[in-house]
Structure formats: C-alpha cells, structure tokens
Protein backbone atom coordinates (compact mmCIF):
# COMPACT_ATOMS: atom_id res chain seq x y z
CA UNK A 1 -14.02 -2.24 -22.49
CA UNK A 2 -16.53 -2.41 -19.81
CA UNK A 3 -20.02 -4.32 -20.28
CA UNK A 4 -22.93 -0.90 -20.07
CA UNK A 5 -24.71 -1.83 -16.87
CA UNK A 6 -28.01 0.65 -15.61
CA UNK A 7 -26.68 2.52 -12.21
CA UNK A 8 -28.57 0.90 -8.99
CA UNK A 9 -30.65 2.84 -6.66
CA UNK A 10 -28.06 5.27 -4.43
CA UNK A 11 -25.07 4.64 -6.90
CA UNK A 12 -22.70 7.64 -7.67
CA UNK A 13 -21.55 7.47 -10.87
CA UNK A 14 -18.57 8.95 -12.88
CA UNK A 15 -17.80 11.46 -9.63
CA UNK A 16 -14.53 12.77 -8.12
CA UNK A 17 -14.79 13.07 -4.22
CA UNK A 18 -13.01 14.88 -2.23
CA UNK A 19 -11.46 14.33 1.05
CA UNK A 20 -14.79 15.89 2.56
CA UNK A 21 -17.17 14.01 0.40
CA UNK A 22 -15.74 10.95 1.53
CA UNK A 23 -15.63 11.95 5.35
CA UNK A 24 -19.72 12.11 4.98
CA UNK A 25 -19.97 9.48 2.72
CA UNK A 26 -17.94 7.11 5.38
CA UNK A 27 -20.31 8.64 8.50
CA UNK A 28 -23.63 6.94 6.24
CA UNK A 29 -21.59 3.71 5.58
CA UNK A 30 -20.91 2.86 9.10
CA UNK A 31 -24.39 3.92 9.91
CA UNK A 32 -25.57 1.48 7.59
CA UNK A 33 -22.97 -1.52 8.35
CA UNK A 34 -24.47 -0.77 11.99
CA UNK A 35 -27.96 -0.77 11.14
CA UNK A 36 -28.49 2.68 12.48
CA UNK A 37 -31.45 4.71 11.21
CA UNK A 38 -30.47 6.90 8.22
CA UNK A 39 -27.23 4.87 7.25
CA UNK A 40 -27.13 4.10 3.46
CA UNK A 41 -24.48 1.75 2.18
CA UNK A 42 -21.76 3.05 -0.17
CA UNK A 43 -21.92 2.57 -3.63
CA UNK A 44 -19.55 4.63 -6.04
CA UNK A 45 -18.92 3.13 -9.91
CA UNK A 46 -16.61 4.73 -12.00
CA UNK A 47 -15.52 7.44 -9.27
CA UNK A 48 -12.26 8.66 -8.58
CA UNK A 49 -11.15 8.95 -5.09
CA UNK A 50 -7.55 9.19 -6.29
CA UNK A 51 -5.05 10.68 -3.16
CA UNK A 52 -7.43 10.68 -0.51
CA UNK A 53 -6.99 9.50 3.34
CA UNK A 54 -9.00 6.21 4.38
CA UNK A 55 -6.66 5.36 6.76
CA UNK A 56 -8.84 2.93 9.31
CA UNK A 57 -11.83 3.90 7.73
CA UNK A 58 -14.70 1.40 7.53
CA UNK A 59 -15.86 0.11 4.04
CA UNK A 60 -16.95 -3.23 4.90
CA UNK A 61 -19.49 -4.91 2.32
CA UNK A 62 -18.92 -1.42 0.40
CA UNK A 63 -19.86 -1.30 -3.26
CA UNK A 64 -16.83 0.35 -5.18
CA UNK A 65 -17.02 -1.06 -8.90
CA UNK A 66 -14.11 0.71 -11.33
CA UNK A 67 -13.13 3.28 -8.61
CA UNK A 68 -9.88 4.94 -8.94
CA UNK A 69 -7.93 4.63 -5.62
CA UNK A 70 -4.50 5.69 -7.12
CA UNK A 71 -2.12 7.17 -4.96
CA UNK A 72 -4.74 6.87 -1.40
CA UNK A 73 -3.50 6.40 2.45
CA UNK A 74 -5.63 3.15 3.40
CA UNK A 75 -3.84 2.33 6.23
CA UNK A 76 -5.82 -0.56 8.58
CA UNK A 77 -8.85 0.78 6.41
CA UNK A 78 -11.83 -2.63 6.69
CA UNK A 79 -12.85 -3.49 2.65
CA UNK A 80 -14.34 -6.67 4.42
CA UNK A 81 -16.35 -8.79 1.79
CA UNK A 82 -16.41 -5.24 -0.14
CA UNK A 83 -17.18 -5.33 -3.67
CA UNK A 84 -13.79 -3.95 -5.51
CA UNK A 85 -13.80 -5.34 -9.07
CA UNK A 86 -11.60 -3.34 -11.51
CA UNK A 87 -10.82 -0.90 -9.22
CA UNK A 88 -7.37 0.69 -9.12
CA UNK A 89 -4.84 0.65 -6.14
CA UNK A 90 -2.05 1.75 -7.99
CA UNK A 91 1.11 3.23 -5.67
CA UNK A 92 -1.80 3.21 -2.74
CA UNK A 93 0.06 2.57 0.92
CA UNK A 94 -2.42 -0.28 2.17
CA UNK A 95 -0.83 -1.35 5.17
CA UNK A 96 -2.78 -3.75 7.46
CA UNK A 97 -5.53 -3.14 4.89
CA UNK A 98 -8.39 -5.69 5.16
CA UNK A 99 -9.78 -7.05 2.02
CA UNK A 100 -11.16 -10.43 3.09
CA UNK A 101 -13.51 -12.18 0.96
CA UNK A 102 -13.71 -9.09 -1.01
CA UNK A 103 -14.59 -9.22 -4.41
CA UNK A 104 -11.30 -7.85 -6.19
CA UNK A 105 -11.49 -9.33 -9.61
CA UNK A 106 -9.10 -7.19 -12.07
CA UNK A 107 -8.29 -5.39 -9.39
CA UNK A 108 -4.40 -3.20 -10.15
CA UNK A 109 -2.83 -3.29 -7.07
CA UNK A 110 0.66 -1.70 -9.35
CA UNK A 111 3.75 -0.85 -6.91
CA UNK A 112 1.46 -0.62 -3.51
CA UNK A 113 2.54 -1.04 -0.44
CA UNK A 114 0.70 -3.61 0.94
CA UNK A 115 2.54 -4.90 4.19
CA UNK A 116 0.65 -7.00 6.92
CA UNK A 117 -2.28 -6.73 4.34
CA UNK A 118 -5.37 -9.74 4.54
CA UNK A 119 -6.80 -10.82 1.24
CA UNK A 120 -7.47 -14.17 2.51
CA UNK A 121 -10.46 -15.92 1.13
CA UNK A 122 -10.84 -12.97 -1.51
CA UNK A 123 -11.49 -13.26 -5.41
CA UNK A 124 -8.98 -11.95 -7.36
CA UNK A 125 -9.22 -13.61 -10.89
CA UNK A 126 -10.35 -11.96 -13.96
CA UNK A 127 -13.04 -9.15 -14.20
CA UNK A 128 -16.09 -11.02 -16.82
CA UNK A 129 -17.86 -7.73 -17.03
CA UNK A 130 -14.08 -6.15 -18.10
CA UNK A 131 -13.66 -7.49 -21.29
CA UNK A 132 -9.79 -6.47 -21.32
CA UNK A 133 -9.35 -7.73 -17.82
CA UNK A 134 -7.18 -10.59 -16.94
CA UNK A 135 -6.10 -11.20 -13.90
CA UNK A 136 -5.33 -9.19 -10.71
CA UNK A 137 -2.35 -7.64 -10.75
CA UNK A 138 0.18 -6.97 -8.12
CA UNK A 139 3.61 -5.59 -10.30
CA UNK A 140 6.36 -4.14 -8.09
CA UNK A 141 4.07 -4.28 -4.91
CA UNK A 142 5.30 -4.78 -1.30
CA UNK A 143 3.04 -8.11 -0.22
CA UNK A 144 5.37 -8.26 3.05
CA UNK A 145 3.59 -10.62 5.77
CA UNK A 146 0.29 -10.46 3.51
CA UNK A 147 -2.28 -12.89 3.96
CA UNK A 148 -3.27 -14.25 0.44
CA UNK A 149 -4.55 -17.75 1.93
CA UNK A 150 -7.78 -19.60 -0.01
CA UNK A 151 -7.51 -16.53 -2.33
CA UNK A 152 -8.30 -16.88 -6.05
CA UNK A 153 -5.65 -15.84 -7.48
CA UNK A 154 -5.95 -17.69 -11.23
CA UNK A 155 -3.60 -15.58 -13.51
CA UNK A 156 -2.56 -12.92 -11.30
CA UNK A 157 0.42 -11.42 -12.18
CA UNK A 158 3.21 -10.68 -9.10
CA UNK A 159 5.85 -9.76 -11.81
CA UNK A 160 7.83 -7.61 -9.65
CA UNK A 161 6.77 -7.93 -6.09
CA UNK A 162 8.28 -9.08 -2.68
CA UNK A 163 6.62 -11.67 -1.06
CA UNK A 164 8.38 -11.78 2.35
CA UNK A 165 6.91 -14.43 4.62
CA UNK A 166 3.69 -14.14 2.59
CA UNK A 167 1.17 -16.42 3.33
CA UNK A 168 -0.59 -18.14 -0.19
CA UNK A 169 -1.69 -21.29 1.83
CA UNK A 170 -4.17 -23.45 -0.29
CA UNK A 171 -4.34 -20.18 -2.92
CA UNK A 172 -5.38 -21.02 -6.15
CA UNK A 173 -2.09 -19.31 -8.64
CA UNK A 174 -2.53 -21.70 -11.40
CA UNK A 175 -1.42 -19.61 -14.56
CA UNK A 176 -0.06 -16.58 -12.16
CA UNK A 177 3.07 -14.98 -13.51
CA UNK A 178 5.88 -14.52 -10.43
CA UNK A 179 8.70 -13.01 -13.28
CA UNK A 180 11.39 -11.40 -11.20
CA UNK A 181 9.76 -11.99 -8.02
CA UNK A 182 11.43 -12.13 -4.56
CA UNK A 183 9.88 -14.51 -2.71
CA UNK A 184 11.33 -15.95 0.97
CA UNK A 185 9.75 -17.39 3.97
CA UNK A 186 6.73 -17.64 1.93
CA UNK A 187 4.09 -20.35 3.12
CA UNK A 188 2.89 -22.07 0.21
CA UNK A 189 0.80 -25.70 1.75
CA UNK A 190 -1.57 -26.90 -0.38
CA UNK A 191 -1.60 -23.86 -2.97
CA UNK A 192 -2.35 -25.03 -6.82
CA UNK A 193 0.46 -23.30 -8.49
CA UNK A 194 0.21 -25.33 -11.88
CA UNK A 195 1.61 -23.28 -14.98
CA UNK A 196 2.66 -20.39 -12.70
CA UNK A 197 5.63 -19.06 -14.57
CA UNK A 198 8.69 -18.03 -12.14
CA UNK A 199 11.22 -16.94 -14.66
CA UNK A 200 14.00 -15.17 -13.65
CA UNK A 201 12.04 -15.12 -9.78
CA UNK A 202 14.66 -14.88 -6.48
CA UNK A 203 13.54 -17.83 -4.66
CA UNK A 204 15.53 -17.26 -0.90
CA UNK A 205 16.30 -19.57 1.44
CA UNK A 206 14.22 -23.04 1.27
CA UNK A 207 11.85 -21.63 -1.40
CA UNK A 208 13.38 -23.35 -4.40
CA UNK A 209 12.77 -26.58 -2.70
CA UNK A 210 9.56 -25.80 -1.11
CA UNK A 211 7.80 -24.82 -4.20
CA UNK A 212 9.49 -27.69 -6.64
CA UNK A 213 6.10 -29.67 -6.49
CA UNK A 214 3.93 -26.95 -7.18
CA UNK A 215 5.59 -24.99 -9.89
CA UNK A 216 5.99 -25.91 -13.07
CA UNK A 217 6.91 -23.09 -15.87
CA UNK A 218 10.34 -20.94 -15.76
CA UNK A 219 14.04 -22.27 -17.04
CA UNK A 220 15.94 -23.44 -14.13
CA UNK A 221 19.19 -21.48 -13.87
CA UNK A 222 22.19 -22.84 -14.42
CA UNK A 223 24.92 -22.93 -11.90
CA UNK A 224 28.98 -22.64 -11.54
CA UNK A 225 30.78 -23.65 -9.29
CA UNK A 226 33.49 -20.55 -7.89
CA UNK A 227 36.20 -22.67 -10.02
CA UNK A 228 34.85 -23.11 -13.67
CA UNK A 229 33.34 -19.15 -12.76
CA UNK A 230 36.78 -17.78 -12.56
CA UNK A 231 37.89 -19.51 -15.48
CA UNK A 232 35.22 -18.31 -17.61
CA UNK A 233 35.75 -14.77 -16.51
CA UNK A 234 39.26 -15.38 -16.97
CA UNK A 235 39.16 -16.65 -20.82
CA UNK A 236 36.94 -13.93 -21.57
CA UNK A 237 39.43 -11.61 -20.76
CA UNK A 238 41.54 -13.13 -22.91
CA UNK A 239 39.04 -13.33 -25.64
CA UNK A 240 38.24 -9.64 -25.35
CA UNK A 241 41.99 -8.09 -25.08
CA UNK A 242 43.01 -10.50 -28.26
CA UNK A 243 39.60 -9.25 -30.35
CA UNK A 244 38.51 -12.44 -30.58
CA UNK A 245 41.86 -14.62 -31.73
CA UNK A 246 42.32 -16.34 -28.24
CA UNK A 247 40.33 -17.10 -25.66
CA UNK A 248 36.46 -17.29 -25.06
CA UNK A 249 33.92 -15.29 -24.90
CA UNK A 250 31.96 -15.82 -21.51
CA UNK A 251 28.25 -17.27 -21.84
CA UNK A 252 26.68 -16.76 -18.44
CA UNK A 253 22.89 -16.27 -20.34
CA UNK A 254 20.74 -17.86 -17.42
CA UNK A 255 23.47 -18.31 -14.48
CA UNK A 256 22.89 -17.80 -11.18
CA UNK A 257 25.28 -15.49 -10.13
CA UNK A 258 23.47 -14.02 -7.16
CA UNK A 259 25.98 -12.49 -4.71
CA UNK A 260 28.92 -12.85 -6.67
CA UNK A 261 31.52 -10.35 -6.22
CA UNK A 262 32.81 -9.36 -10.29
CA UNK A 263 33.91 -6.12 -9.31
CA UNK A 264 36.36 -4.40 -11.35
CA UNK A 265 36.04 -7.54 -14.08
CA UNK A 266 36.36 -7.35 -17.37
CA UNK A 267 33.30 -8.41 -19.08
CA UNK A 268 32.74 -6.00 -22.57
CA UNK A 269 30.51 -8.22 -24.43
CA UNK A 270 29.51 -11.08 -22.29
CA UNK A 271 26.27 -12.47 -22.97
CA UNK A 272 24.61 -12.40 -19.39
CA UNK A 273 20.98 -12.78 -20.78
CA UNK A 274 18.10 -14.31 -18.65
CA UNK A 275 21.11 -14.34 -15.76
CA UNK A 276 20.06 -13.83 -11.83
CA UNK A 277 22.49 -11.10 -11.02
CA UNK A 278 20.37 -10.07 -7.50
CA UNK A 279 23.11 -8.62 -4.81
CA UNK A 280 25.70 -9.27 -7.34
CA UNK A 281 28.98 -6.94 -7.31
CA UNK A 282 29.78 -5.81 -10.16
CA UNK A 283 31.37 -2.21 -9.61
CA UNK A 284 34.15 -0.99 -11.40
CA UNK A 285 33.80 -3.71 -13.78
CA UNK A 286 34.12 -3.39 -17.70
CA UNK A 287 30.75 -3.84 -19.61
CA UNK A 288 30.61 -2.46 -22.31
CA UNK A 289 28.40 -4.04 -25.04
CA UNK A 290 27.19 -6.82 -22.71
CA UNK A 291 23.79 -8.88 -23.04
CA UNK A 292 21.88 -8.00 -19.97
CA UNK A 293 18.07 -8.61 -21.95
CA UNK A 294 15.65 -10.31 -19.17
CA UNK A 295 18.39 -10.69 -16.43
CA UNK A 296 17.40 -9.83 -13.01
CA UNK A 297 19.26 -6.78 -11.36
CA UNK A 298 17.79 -6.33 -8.38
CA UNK A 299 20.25 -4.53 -5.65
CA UNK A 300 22.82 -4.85 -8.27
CA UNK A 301 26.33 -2.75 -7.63
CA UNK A 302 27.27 -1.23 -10.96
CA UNK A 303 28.66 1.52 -9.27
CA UNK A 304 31.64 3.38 -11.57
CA UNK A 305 31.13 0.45 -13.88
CA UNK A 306 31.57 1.08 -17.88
CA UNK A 307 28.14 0.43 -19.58
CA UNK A 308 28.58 2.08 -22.42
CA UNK A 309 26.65 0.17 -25.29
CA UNK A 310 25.16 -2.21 -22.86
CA UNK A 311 21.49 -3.91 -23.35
CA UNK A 312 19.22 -3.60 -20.36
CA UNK A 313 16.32 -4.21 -22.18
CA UNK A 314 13.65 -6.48 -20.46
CA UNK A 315 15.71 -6.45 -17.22
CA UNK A 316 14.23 -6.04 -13.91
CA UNK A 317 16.20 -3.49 -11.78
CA UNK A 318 14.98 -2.58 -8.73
CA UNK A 319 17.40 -1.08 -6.13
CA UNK A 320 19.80 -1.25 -9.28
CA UNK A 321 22.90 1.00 -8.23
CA UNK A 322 24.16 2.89 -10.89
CA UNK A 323 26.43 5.78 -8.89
CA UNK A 324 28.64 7.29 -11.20
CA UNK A 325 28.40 4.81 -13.59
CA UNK A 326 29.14 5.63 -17.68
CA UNK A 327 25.84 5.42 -19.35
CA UNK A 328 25.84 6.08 -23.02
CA UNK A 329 27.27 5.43 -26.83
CA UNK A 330 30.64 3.79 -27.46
CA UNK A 331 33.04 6.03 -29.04
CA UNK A 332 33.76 4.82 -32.90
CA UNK A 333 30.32 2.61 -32.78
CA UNK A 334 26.63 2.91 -33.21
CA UNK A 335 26.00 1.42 -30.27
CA UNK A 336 24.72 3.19 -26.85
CA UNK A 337 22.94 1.89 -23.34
CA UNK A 338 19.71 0.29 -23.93
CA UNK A 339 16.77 -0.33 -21.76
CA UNK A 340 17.75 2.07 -18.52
C-alpha cells in the first residue's frame, strides 16, 4: 500500500510507454542531464515500461518512482544517482547496468540478469512510503562480478542468487537473507553482515572461512567423512530391504553432501531434509518417499532416479536434472511427488 503523494510538475503518471515514447522521452532527458535548452528531466510514477529496449540509454538522476521495468533490455543503460524506489526489474537483462548511488529502496530485482552490474554506494533498504515494502530483493538473480560496495543493503533478500566474485565491500547486509545462495570469490572486507541468515547457502572455495566473522544466522551443516557415509548408506539399505527389522534408516537432514556421487543408491525413505545436495549424483538411485523439504538441489543429477512419493517441498532446485526420472504416486499408497 503506497502513501497518496500529489504528482510534481512534468510527472507522467499511471502511463504505459512504448518503445517510441521512450525514444523521445530519452532525447529530453539527455538534453536536460546536458543542460541543453529544451531538455526536461524524466519523471514517470506508476508507469509501465515493461519489455522495452534501454540498452545504453542515459537515465542518470532520472525520476522513476513505482515503474514497471519487467522483462526490459538495459544493457550498459546509466541509472546514475537515479531515483528507482519500488520499481520493478523483474527477469530484466541489466548487464553492465549502472545504478550508482541510485535510490533503489524496495526495488524487485526477481531472476535478472545482472552481470558486471554497479550498485555501489546505492540505497537499497526498505521503501518508507511502501508500507508493504521490506527490503530490496534480488531472488534467483545473476549478481556475477556486480559491484554492491558501500551499498545499503539492510534486509535485502538474495535467496536464490549467484554471487560470483561479487563485490559487497563495506555493504551494510545486516538482517539480509542469502537462503540457497551461491556465493564464491565474493569480496566481503569490512561489510556488516550481522543476523544475515545463510541457510542452506553454497559457500565455494574460501567463502565459509572468509565470512565466519561476519555471519551469524544459518545451521552449520554437518559433515561425513567418505567412511561413516558409506556405512550409513549401507545400513539403510539394509533397513529398507528388511522393512524396518534390521538395519538403519539413514539421517543425512542437514549434511553436506555436495559432489557426492550416490548414483544408483538405494535411499527410499531417507530423511535428507535441510541437506546441501549441490552437484551431487544421484542418478539411477532409489528415492522413493525420501525427505528432501528445504535441501538445496542445485545442479543435482536425478536423472532415471525413482521419486515416486518424494517431498521436494521448500527445496531450492535450480539446474535440478530430472531426465527421465519417475515423478508421481507410489503404487498401493497415498503418497505422490511433492513440491516439483
């Protein structure tokens, strides 16, 4: 629910524009930014410029409250100290966008591809004139070589997103949410990332111990060493093929079984809740009826594998593969695939 606020002098309100309107509105904007005679600064509010081409247009100190950019080619387009707040970048391809020191607060940046991006220096925290806003949000994005330094990012939420050599030196991420998260090569000096919550987040390479001072929400994982895994899988075999009368049933609920190779396994039933199953191998294998709630999937192989009766639900599962895999109910039982 927005806060009613009286239009300014030259604002376009509530319009759609298309690719033509904003080729003329873009020729007065530069005018102005230049200080030519006849230039008049954009400012949209509530307008929809959903699928259009920016690409290296120039928008700098534009005035773009609550616009819709859904879906647009911004490609090197300048938003330099532009005001953004609310606005909507959903599934936009922003790469080498420029967004410093803009004002971006509950901006949706949902699934965008956002490589070589710069943010630095801008305000992404929650909208005040937004009463539902919260925090930015940047689920399932691409923030590949993106420059988030001295942003404000308080509550953001990156649920989703890679963040490849992304820079979020001396950013402000207390309270942001990284859930299932790939970070690596990620420069992270001086940022304040008290109560940001990396549950279930694929920390590569030197992350985990990079970050260990600055974090501090999310379960650690548990790990197994190759030995005590095998047994486990083993016992639950046993425990599966007797119903129950020997063996044990296999609780991997938050293990770190990244890159594992369980292909062809037998694992009907096994509680692998909250585990971190990224580039794990798993085709072929037997699952029906296992606990996959919360785990994280991402480039999984469950290629031919049995799911039947299997719980997905809360898992992330990006680049999951699922090739000829059996998706469905389990003969004799009311009990089918959940969450896919």
């Amino acid at each position: 629910m927005f806060k009613q606020r009286k239009a300014q002098p030259n604002e376009v309100v509530g319009a759609t524009l298309s690719q033509e309107h904003l080729r003329r509105l873009h020729e007065f904007h530069v005018a102005w930014v230049a200080g030519r005679h006849g230039g008049r600064r954009a400012m949209l509010r509530d307008c929809s410029l959903a699928g259009c081409d920016l690409s290296h247009m120039n928008f700098t100190e534009a005035v773009l409250i609550e616009c819709d950019f859904s879906g647009i080619e911004a490609r090197g387009t300048k938003f330099t100290g532009a005001i953004l707040r609310s606005a909507k970048f959903d599934h936009a391809d922003l790469t080498g966008a420029d967004f410093a020191r803009a004002d971006l607060r509950g901006a949706s940046f949902l699934e965008a591809q956002m490589i070589d991006a710069v943010l630095d220096r801008s305000d992404l925290r929650r909208d005040s004139e937004n009463e539902g806003s919260s925090g930015s949000s940047f689920k399932g994005a691409n923030l590949t070589r993106v420059n988030l330094s001295e942003a404000k990012l308080k509550n953001a939420d990156f649920s989703g997103a890679v963040l490849h050599e992304t820079n979020m030196m001396a950013a402000d991420l207390r309270g942001a949410s990284f859930l299932h998260a790939e970070i690596e090569g990620a420069t992270v000096a001086g940022a304040n990332m008290s109560d940001a919550d990396f549950s279930g987040a694929i920390l590569a390479g030197d992350m985990a111990e990079r970050m260990d001072v600055l974090r501090s929400k999310g379960p650690e994982l548990r790990r197994l060493d190759p030995g005590l895994l095998a047994e486990t899988v083993r016992r639950h075999g046993i425990w599966v093929a007797s119903q129950g009368a020997e063996g044990k049933r296999a609780d991997l609920s938050g293990v770190d079984l990244s890159a594992v190779d369980l292909s062809g396994r037998n694992l009907c039933l096994a509680d692998l809740s909250g585990a971190m199953l990224a580039d794990t191998q798993l085709k072929g294998a037997l699952l029906i009826a296992a606990d996959f709630r919360d785990a994280n999937l991402t480039r999984a192989n469950l290629a031919e594998a049995d799911i039947r009766g299997a719980n997905f639900q809360g898992a992330f599962r990006r680049d999951l593969d699922l090739t000829n895999t059996r998706i469905g109910a389990v003969p004799g039982l009311a009990l089918t695939t959940r969450g896919l």
